[in-house]
N, C-alpha and C. Protein backbone atom coordinates (compact mmCIF):
# COMPACT_ATOMS: atom_id res chain seq x y z
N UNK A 1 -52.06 -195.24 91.68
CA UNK A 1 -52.47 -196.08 92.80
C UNK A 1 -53.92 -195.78 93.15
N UNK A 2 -54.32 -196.80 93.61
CA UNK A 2 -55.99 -196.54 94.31
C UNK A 2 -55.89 -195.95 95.49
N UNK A 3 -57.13 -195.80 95.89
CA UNK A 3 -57.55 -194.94 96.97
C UNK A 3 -57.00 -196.03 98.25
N UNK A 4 -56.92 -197.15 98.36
CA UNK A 4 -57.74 -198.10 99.63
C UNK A 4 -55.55 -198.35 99.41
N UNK A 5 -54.91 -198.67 98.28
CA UNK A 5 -53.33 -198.66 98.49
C UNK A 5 -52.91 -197.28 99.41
N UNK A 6 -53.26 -196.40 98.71
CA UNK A 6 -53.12 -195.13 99.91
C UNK A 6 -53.16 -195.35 101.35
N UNK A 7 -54.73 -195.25 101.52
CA UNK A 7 -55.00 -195.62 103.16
C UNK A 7 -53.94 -196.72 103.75
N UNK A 8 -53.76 -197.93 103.35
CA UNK A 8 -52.91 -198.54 103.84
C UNK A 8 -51.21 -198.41 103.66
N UNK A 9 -51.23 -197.49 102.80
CA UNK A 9 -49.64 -197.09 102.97
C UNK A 9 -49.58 -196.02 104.64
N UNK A 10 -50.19 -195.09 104.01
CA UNK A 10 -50.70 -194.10 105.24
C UNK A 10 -50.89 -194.72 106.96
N UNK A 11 -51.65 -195.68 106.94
CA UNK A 11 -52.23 -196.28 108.16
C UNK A 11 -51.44 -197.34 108.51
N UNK A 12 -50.15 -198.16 107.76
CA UNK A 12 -49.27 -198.80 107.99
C UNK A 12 -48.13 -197.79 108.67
N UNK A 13 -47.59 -196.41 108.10
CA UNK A 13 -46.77 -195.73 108.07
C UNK A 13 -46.93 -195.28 109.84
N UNK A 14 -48.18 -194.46 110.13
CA UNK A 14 -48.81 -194.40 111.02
C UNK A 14 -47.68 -195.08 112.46
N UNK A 15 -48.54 -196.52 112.23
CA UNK A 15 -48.54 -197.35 112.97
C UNK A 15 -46.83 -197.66 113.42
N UNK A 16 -46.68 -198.15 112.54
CA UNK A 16 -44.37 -198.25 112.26
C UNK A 16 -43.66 -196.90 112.93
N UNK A 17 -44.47 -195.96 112.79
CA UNK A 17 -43.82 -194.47 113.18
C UNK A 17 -44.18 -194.44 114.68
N UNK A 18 -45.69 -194.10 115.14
CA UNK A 18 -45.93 -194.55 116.47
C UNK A 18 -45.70 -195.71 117.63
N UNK A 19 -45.27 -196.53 116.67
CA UNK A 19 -44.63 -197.78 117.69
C UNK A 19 -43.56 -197.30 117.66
N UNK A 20 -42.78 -197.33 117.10
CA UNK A 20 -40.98 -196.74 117.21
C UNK A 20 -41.06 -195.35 118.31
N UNK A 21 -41.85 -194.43 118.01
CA UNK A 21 -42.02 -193.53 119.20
C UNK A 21 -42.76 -193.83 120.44
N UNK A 22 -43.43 -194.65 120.46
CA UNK A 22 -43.99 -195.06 121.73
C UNK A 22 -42.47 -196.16 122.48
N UNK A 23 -41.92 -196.86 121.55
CA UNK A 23 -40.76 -197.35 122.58
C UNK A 23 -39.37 -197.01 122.68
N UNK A 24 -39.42 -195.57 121.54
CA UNK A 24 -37.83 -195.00 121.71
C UNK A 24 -38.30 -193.96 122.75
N UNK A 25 -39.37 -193.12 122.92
CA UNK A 25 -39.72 -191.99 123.50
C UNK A 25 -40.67 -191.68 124.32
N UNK A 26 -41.83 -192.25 124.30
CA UNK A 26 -43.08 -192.22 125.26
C UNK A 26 -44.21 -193.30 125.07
N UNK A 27 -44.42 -193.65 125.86
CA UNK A 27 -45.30 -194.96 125.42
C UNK A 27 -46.77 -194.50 125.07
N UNK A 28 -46.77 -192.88 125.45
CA UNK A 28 -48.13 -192.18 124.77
C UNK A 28 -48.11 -192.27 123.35
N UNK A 29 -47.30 -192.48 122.72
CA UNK A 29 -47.33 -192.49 121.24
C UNK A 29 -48.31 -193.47 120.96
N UNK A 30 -48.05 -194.59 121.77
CA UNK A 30 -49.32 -195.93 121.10
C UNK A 30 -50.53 -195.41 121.36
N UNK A 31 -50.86 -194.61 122.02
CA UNK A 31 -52.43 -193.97 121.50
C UNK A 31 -52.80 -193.92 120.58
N UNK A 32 -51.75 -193.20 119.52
CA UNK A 32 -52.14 -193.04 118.08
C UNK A 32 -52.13 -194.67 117.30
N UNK A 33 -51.30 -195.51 117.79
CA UNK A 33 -51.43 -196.74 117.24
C UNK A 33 -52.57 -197.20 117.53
N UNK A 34 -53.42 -197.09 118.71
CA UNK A 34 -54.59 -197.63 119.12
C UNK A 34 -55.56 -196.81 118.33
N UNK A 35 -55.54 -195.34 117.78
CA UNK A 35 -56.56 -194.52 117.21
C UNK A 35 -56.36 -195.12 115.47
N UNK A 36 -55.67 -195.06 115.14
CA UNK A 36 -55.37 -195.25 114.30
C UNK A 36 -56.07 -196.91 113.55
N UNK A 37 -56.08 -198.29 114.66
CA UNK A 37 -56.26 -199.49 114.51
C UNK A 37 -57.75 -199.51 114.82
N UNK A 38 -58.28 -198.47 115.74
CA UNK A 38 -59.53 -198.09 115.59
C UNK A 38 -60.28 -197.46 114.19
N UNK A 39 -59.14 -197.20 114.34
CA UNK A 39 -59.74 -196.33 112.49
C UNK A 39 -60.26 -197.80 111.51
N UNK A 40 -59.32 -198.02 111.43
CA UNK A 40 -59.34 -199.60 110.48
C UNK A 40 -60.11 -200.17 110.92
N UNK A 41 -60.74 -200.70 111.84
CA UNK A 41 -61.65 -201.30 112.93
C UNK A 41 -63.60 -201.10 112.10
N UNK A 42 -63.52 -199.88 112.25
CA UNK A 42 -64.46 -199.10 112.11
C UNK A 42 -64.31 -198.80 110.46
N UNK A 43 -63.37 -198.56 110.03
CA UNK A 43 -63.54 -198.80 108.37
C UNK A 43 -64.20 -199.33 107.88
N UNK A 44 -63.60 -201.33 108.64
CA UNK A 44 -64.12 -202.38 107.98
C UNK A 44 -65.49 -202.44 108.17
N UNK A 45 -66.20 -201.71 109.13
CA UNK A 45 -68.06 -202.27 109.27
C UNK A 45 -69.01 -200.89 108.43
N UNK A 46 -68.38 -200.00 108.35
CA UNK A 46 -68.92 -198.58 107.71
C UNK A 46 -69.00 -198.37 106.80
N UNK A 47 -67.36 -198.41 106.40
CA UNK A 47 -66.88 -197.90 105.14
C UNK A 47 -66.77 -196.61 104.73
N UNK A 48 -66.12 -196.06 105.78
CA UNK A 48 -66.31 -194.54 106.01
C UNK A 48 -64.83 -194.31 106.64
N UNK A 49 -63.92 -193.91 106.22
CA UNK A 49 -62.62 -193.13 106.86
C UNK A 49 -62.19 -191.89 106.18
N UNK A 50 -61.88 -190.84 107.69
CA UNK A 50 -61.31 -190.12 107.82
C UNK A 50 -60.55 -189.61 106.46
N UNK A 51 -59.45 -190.62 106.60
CA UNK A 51 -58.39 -190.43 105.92
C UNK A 51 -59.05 -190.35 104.15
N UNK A 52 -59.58 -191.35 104.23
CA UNK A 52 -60.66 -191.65 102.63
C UNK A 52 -60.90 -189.85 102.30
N UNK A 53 -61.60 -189.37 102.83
CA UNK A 53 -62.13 -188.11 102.56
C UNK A 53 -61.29 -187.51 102.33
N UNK A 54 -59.95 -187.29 103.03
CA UNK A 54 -59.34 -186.30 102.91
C UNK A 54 -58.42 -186.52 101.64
N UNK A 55 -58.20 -187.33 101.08
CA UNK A 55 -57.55 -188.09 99.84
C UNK A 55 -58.37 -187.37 98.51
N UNK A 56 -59.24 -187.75 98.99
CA UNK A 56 -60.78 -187.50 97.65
C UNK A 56 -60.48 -186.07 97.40
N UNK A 57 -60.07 -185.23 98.92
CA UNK A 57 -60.51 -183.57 98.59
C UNK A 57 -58.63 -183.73 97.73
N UNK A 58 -57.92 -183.85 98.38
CA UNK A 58 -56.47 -184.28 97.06
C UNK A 58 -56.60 -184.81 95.62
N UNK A 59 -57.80 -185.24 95.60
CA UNK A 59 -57.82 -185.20 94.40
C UNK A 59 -57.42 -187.24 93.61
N UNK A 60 -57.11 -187.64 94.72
CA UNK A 60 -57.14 -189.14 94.45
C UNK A 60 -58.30 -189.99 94.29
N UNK A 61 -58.24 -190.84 92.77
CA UNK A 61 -59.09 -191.43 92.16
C UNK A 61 -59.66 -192.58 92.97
N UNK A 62 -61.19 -193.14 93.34
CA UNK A 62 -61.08 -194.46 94.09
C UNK A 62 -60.48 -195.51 92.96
């Protein structure tokens, strides 16, 4: 798999996990849905994520 299938498995997973905990358990969870959609946000004009880097140091090919 590519680098950018990753991020969006990851940043989909994220999101599905923190919504389900923000409305089974605390609605603080959607913070991370909001940090997270920020992430993507800011991806798209940069091209620079977080998550990207930390993949690369794993050893995943772009």
């Amino acid at each position: 798999m590519k680098m950018e299938q990753y991020i969006r498995i990851i940043a989909g997973s994220l999101v599905f996990i923190s919504a389900l905990l923000g409305f089974f358990v605390s609605r603080y969870w959607l913070i991370l849905t909001m940090l997270v959609g920020l992430n993507l946000f800011q991806f798209g004009f940069t091209n620079w994520c977080i998550t990207a880097k930390l993949l690369k140091k794993l050893g995943v090919k772009d």
